[in-house]
Protein backbone atom coordinates (compact mmCIF):
# COMPACT_ATOMS: atom_id res chain seq x y z
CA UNK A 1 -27.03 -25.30 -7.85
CA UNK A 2 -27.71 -27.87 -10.76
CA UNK A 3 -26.06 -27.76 -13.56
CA UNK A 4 -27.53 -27.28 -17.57
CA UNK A 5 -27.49 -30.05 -19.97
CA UNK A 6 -24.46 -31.14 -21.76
CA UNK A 7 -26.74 -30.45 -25.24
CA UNK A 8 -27.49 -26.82 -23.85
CA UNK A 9 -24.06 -26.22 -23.12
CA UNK A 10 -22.81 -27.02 -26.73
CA UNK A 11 -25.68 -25.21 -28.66
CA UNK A 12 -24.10 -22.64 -30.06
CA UNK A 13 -25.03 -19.35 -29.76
CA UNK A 14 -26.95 -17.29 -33.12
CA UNK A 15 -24.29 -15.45 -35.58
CA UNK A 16 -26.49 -13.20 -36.26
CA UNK A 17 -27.85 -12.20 -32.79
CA UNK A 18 -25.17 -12.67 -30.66
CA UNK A 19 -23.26 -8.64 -31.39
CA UNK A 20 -26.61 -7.66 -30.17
CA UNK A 21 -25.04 -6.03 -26.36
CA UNK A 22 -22.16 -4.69 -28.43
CA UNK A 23 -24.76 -3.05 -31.16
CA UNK A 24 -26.70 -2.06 -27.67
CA UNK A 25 -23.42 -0.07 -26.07
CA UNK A 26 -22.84 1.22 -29.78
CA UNK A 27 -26.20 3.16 -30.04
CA UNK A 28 -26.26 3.80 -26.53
CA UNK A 29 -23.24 6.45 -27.07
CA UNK A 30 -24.98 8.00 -30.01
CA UNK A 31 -23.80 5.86 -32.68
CA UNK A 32 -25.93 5.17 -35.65
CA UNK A 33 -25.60 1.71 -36.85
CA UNK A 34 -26.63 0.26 -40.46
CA UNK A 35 -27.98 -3.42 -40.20
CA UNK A 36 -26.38 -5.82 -42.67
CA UNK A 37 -26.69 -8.66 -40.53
CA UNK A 38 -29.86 -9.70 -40.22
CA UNK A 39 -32.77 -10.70 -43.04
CA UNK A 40 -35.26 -8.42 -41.45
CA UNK A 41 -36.42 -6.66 -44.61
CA UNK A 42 -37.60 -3.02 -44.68
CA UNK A 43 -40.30 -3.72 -47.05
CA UNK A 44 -43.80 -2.78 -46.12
CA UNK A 45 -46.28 -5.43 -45.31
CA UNK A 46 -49.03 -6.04 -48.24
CA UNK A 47 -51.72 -3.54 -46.95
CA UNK A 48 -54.40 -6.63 -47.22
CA UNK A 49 -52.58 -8.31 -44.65
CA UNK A 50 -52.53 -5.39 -41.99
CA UNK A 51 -55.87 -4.76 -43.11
CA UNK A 52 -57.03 -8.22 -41.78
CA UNK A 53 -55.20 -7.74 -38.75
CA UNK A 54 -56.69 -4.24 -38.20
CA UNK A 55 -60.38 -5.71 -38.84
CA UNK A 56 -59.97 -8.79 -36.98
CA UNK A 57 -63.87 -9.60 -35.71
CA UNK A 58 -63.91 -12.25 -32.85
CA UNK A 59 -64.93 -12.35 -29.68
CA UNK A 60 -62.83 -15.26 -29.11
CA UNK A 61 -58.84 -15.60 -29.80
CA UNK A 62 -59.47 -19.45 -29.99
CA UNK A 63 -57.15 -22.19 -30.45
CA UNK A 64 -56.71 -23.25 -34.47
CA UNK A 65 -56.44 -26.85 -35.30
CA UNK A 66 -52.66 -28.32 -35.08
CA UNK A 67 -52.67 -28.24 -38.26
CA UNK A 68 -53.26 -24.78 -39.45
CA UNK A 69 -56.98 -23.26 -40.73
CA UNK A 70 -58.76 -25.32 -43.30
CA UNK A 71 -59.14 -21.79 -45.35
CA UNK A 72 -55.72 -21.12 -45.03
CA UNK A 73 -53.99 -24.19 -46.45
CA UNK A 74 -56.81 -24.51 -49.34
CA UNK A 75 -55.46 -20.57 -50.35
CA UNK A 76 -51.70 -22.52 -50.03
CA UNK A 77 -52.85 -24.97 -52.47
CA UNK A 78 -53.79 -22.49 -55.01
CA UNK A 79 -50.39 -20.14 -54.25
CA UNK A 80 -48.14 -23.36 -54.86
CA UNK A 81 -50.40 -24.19 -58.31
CA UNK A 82 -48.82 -20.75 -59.68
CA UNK A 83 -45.90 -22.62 -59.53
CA UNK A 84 -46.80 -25.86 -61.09
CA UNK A 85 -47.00 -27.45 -57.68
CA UNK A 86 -49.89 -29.33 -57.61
CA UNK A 87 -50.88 -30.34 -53.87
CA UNK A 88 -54.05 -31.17 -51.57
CA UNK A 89 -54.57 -29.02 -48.28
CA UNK A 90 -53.75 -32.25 -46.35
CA UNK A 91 -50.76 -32.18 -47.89
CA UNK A 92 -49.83 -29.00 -46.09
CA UNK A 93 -49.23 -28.55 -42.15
CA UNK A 94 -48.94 -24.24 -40.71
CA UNK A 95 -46.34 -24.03 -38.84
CA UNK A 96 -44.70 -21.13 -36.40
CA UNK A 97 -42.47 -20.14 -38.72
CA UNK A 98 -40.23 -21.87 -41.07
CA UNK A 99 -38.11 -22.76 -37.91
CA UNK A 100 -40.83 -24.89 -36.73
CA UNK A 101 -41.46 -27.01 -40.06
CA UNK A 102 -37.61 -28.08 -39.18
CA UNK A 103 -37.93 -28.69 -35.91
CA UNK A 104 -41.04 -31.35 -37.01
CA UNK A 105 -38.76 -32.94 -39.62
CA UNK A 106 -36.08 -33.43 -38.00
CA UNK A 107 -36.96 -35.78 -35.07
CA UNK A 108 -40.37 -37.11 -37.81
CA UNK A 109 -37.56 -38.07 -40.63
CA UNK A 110 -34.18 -38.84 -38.55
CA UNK A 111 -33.20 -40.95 -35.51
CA UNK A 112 -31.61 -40.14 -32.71
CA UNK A 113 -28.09 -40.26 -33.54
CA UNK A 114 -28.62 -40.67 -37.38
CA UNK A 115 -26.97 -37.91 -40.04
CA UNK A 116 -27.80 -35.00 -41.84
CA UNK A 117 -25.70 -33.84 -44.40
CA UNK A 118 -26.19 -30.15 -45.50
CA UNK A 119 -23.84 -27.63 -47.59
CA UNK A 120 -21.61 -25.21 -45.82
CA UNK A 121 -21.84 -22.56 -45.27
CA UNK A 122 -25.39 -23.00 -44.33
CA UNK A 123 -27.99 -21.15 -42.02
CA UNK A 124 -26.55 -21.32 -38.65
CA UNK A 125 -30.09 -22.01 -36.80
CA UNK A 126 -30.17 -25.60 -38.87
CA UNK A 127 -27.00 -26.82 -36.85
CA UNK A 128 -29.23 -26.06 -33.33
CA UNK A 129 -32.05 -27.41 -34.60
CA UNK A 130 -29.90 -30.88 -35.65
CA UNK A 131 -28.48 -30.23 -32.36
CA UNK A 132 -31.84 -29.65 -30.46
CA UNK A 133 -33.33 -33.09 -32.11
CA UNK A 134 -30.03 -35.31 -31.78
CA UNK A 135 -29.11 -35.52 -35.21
CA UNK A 136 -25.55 -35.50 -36.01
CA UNK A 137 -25.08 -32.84 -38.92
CA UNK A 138 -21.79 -34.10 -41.95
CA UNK A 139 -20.80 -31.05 -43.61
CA UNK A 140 -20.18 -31.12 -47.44
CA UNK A 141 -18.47 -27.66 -48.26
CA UNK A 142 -18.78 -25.19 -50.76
CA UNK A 143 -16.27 -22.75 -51.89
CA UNK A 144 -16.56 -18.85 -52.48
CA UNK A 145 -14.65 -19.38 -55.37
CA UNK A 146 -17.08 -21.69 -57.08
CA UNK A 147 -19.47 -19.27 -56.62
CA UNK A 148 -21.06 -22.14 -53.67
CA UNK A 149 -22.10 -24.20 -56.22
CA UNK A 150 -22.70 -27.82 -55.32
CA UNK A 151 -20.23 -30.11 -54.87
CA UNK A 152 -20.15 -33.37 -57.34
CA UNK A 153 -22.18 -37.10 -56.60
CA UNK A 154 -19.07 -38.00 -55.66
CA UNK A 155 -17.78 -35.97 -52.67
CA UNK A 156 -21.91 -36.94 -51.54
CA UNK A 157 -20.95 -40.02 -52.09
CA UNK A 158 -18.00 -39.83 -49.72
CA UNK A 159 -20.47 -38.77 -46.86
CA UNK A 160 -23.26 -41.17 -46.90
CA UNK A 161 -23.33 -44.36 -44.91
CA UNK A 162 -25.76 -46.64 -43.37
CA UNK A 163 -26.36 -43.57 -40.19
CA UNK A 164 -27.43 -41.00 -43.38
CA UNK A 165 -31.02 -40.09 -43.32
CA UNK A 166 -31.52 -36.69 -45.82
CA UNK A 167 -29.74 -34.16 -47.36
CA UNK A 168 -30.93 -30.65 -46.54
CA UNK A 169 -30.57 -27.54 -48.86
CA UNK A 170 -31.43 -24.17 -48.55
CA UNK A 171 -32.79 -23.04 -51.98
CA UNK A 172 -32.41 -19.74 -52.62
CA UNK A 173 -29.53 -20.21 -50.36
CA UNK A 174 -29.40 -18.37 -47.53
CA UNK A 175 -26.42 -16.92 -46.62
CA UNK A 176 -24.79 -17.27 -50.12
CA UNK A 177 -27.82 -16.42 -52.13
CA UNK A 178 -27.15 -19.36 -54.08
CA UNK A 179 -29.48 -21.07 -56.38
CA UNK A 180 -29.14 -24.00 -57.82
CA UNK A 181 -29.42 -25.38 -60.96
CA UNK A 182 -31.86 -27.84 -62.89
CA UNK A 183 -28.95 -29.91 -63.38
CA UNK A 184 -27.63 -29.36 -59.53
CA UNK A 185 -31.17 -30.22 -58.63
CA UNK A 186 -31.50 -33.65 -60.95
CA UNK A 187 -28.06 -34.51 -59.24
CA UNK A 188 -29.40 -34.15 -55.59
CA UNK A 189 -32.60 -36.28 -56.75
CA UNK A 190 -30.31 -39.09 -58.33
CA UNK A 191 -28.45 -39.20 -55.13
CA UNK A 192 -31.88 -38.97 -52.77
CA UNK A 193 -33.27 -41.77 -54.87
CA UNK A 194 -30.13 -43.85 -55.46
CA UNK A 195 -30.06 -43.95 -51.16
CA UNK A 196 -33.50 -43.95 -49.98
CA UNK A 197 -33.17 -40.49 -48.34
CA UNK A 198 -34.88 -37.62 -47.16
CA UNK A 199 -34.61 -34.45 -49.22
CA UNK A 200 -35.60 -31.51 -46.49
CA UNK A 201 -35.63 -27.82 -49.07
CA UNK A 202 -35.90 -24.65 -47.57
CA UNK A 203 -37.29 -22.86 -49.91
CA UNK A 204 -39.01 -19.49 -48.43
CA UNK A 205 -36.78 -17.35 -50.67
CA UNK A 206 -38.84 -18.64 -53.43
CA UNK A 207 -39.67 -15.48 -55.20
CA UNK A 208 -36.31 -13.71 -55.01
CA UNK A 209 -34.69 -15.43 -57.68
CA UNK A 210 -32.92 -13.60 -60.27
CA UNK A 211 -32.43 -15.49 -62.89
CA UNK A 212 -34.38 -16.28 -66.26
CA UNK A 213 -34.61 -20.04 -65.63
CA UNK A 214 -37.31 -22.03 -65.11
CA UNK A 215 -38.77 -22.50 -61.48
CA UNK A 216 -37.46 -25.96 -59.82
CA UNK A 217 -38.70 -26.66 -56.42
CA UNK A 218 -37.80 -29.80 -54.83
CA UNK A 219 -41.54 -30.76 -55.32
CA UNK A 220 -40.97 -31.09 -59.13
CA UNK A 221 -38.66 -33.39 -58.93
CA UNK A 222 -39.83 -37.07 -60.30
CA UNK A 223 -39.22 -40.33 -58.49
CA UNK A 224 -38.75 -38.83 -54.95
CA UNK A 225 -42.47 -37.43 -54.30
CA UNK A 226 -42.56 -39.34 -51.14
CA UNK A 227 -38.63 -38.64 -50.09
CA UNK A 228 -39.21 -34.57 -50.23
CA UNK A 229 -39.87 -32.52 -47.82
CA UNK A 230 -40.43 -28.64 -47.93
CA UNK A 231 -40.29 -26.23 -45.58
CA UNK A 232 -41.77 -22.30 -46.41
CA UNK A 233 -42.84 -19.41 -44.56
CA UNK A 234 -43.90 -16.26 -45.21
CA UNK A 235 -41.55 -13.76 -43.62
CA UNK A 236 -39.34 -12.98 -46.13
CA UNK A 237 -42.21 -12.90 -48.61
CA UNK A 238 -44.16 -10.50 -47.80
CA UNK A 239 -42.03 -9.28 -44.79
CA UNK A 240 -43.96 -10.74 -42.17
CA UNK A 241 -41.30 -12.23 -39.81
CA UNK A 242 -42.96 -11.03 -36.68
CA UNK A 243 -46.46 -13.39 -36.96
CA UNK A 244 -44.41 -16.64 -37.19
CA UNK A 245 -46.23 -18.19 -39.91
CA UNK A 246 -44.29 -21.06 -41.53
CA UNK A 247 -45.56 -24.43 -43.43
CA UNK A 248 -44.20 -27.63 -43.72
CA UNK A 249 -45.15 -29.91 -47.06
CA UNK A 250 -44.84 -33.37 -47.44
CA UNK A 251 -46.62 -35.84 -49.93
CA UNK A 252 -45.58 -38.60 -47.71
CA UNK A 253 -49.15 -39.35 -45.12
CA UNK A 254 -46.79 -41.74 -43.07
CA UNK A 255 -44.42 -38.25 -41.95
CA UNK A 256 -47.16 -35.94 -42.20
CA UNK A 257 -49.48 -38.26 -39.76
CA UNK A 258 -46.09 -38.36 -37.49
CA UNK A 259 -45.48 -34.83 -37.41
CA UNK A 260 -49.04 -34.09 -36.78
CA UNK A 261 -48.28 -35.35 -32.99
CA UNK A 262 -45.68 -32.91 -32.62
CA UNK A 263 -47.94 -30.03 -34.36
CA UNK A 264 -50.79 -31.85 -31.68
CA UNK A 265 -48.27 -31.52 -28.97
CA UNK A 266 -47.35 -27.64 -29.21
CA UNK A 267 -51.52 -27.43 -29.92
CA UNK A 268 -52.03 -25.03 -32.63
CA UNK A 269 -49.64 -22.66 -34.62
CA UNK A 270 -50.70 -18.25 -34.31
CA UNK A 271 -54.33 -17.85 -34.69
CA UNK A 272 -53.72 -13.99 -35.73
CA UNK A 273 -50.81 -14.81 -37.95
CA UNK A 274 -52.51 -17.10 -40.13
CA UNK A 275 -55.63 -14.20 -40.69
CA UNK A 276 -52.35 -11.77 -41.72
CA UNK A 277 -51.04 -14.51 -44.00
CA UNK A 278 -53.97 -15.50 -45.07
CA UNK A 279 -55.34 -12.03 -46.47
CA UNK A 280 -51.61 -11.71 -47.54
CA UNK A 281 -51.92 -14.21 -50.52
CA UNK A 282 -54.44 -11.80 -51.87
CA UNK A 283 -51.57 -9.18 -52.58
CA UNK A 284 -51.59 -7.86 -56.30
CA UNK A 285 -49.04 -9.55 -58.56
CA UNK A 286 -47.62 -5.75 -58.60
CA UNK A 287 -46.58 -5.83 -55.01
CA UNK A 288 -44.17 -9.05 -55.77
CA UNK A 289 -43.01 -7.25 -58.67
CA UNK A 290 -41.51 -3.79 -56.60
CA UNK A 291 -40.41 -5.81 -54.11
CA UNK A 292 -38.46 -8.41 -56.93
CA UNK A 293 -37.07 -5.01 -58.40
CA UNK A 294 -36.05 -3.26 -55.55
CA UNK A 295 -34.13 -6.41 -54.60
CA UNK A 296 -32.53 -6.66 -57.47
CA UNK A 297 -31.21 -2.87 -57.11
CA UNK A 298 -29.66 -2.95 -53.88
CA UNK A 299 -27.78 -6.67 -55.03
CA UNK A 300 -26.13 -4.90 -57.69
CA UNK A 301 -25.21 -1.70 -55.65
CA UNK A 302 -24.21 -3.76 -52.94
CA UNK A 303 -22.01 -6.59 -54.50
CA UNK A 304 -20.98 -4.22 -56.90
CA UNK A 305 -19.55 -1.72 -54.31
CA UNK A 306 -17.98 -4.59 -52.58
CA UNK A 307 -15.78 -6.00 -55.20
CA UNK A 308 -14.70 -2.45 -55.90
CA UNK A 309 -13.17 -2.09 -52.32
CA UNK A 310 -9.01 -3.44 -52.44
CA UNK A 311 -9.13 -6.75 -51.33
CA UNK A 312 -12.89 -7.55 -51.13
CA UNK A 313 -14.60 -10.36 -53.10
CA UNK A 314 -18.35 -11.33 -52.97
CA UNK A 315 -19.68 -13.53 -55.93
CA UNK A 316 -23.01 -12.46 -57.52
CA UNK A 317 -26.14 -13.97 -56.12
CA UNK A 318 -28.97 -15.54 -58.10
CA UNK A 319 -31.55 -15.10 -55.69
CA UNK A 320 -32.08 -14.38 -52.08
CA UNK A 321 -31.00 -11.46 -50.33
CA UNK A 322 -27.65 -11.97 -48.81
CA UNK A 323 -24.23 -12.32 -50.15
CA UNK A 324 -21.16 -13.99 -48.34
CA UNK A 325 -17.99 -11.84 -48.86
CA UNK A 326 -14.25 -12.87 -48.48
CA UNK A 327 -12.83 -9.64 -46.06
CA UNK A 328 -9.09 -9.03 -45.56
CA UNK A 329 -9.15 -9.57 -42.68
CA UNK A 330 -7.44 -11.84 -39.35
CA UNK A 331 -11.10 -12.92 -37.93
CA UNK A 332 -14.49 -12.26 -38.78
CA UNK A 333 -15.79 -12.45 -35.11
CA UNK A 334 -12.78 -10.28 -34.18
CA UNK A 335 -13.93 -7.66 -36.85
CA UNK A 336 -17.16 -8.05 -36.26
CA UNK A 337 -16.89 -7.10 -32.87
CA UNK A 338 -14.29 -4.12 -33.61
CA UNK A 339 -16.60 -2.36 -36.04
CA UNK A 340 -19.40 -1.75 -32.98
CA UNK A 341 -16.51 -1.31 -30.16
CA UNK A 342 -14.09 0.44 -31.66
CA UNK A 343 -15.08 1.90 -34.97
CA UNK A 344 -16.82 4.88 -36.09
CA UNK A 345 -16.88 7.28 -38.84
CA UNK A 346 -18.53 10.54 -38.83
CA UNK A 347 -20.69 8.49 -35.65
CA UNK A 348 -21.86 5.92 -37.38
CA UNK A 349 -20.63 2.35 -37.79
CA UNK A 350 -22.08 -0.90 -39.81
CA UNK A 351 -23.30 -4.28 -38.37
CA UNK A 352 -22.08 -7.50 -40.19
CA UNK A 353 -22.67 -11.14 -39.76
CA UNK A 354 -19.44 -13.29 -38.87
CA UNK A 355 -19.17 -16.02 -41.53
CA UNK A 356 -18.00 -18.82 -39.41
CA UNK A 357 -21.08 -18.41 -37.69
CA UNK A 358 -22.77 -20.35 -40.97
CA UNK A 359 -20.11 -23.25 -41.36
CA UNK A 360 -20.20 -26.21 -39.12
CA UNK A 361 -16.19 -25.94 -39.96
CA UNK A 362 -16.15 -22.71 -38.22
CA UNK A 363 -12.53 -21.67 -39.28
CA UNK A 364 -13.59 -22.52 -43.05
CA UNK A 365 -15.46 -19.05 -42.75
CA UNK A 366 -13.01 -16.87 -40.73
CA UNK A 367 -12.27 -14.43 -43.22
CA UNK A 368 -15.95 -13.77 -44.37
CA UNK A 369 -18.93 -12.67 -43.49
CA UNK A 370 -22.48 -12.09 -44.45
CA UNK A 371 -24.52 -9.09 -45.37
CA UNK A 372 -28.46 -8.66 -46.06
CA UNK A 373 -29.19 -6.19 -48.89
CA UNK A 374 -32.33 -5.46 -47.03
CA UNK A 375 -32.02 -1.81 -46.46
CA UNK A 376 -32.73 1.24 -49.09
CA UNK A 377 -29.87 1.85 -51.41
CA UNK A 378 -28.75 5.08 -50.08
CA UNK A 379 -28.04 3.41 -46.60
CA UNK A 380 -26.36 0.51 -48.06
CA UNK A 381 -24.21 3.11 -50.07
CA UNK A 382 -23.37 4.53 -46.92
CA UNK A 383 -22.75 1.09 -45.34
CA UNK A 384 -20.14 0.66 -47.90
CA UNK A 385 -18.58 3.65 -47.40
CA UNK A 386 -18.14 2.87 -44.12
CA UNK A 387 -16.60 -0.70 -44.61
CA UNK A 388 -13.42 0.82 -46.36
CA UNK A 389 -13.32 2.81 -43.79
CA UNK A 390 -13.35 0.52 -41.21
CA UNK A 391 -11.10 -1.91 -43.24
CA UNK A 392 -8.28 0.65 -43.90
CA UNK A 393 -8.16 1.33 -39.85
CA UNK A 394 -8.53 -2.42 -38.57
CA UNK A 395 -5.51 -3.92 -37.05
CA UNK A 396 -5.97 -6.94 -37.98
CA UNK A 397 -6.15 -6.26 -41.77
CA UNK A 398 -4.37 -8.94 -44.27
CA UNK A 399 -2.79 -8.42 -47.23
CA UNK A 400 -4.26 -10.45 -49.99
């Protein structure tokens, strides 16, 4: 029987997905289970999207171009202008998701062998992708303590040699729900420019920031217009993760032409979920605004509630919605694990993501994990509830 690759063999398996058969077993005896651990938001779709879908009138289900329909990036050109992003459609390649737009950078921007340096903790499906395209990731940590804020020029400085190709940042952050500032954001151009590197910014939390401050994308950033590289989608937005729609912007026509032949070689990104996204940019101004509130709610009665538990700590999040929080606690995968094998109260249990899952340092994150505030406040109430629970029975609790 042949064997599998060496690179399959190391990939390593999704934080997030991978309590799935344990969550399976769990409901499978009758317990009810509250989902923190996944960004799959309970918010309703905008009605003009599922009204496209519903309405659809073709009598073919053709290929679109690689690139994504002509009608659909001009509409992206006018959503990013409400930002002060001023682009051109060409400027602006549909991808199948945001996961998609990264696995076109990667291999476009970075050799074989060549670095990426992102923060850690970071979102765990960057490291496959890196892994899936050859590039060798160089961690530059961030604490809990700091609240994840970045790290100084010089500890970047301490990473970057002649094998560095881009910096990558997730921004809001996901898991930490970190956003950074204009002067975190100056620093990372100054250090982009100073090298001659990529700047790849994951920005598809874009409208979940909580925070008075002024809007800084990557794409405002002077001097580097032809270094950045932006990668969007519109699942979170208007919760729309199931018709893959993701984008990929660059103002540099050297990468874009060279990702086009990857775009070319998978043929064409979902001809339905572009018509969804499409109508979808139509939403009222008041949809964004329930959604920004609601969000905003369940943050404060989440992280709230956790800091109030004995030996909990989870900074407050500007934007986002996750949160990392430090557990007492011998192992997060161990916990993790016990909560849908072991524990119930009252027959129900809650579902959390292990933190080392999101550090490439993997025992950096053993005490924490992450949660999603993207369930109705009375369930995430209840969710809490059932963490001190579960924390005042596990046998592996710390004292700190």
């Amino acid at each position: 029987m042949p064997s599998i690759s060496e690179r399959a063999a190391r990939m390593p398996a999704s934080p997030i997905r991978k309590l799935v058969p344990l969550a399976n077993q769990a409901k499978a005896k009758g317990i009810r289970i509250y989902h923190l651990n996944i960004g799959q938001p309970d918010i309703e779709t905008p009605k003009e999207g599922l009204e496209a879908l519903r309405h659809i009138d073709r009598k073919v289900l053709e290929y679109s171009p690689s690139e994504g329909i002509a009608s659909y990036r001009n509409k992206l050109v006018d959503y990013y202008a409400r930002f002060g992003i001023d682009l051109s459609p060409d400027q602006i390649m549909v991808t199948t998701g945001g996961s998609e737009a990264l696995q076109f950078a990667f291999p476009a921007c970075i050799n074989f062998g060549d670095d990426v340096i992102m923060t850690e903790p970071t979102y765990a499906n960057y490291i496959s992708f890196a892994m899936q395209a050859g590039v060798k990731v160089r961690a530059i940590r961030t604490r809990i303590g700091d609240g994840f804020a970045l790290p100084s020029i010089e500890e970047f400085e301490e990473l970057i040699d002649a094998d560095t190709k881009a910096i990558l940042i997730c921004n809001p952050n996901n898991p930490t729900g970190y956003l950074y500032t204009e002067e975190e954001m100056l620093r990372l151009r100054d250090i982009v420019k100073k090298h001659d590197l990529f700047l790849f910014s994951d920005e598809v939390y874009r409208e979940f920031r909580y925070t008075d401050a002024p809007y800084l994308s990557a794409l405002h950033l002077k001097g580097i217009e032809e270094n950045v590289v932006v990668i969007d989608s519109v699942s979170k937005r208007y919760s729309e993760c199931g018709i893959r729609i993701g984008a990929v912007i660059t103002r540099n026509k050297q990468l874009h032409d060279a990702m086009m032949k990857f775009a070319q070689a998978r043929l064409s990104p979902p001809l339905l979920g572009q018509i969804v996204a499409e109508a979808s940019l139509d939403a009222p101004q008041s949809y964004m605004d329930g959604i920004y509130d609601e969000y905003i709610a369940r943050r404060n009665l989440l992280v709230e509630g956790l800091n109030r538990i004995p030996g909990v700590y989870s900074p407050m999040p500007s934007g986002a919605f996750y949160t990392m929080a430090e557990l007492p606690i011998d192992d997060c995968d161990r916990f993790c694990a016990w909560l849908l094998e072991e524990f119930s109260y009252e027959g129900e249990t809650v579902m959390l993501a292990p933190g080392s899952g999101f550090y490439i340092h993997p025992e950096y994150g053993r005490t924490q994990v992450r949660m999603a505030y993207v369930l109705k406040r009375e369930d995430l109430q209840r969710a809490l509830v059932l963490l001190e629970k579960a924390l005042a029975q596990y046998p592996g609790r710390t004292n700190r």
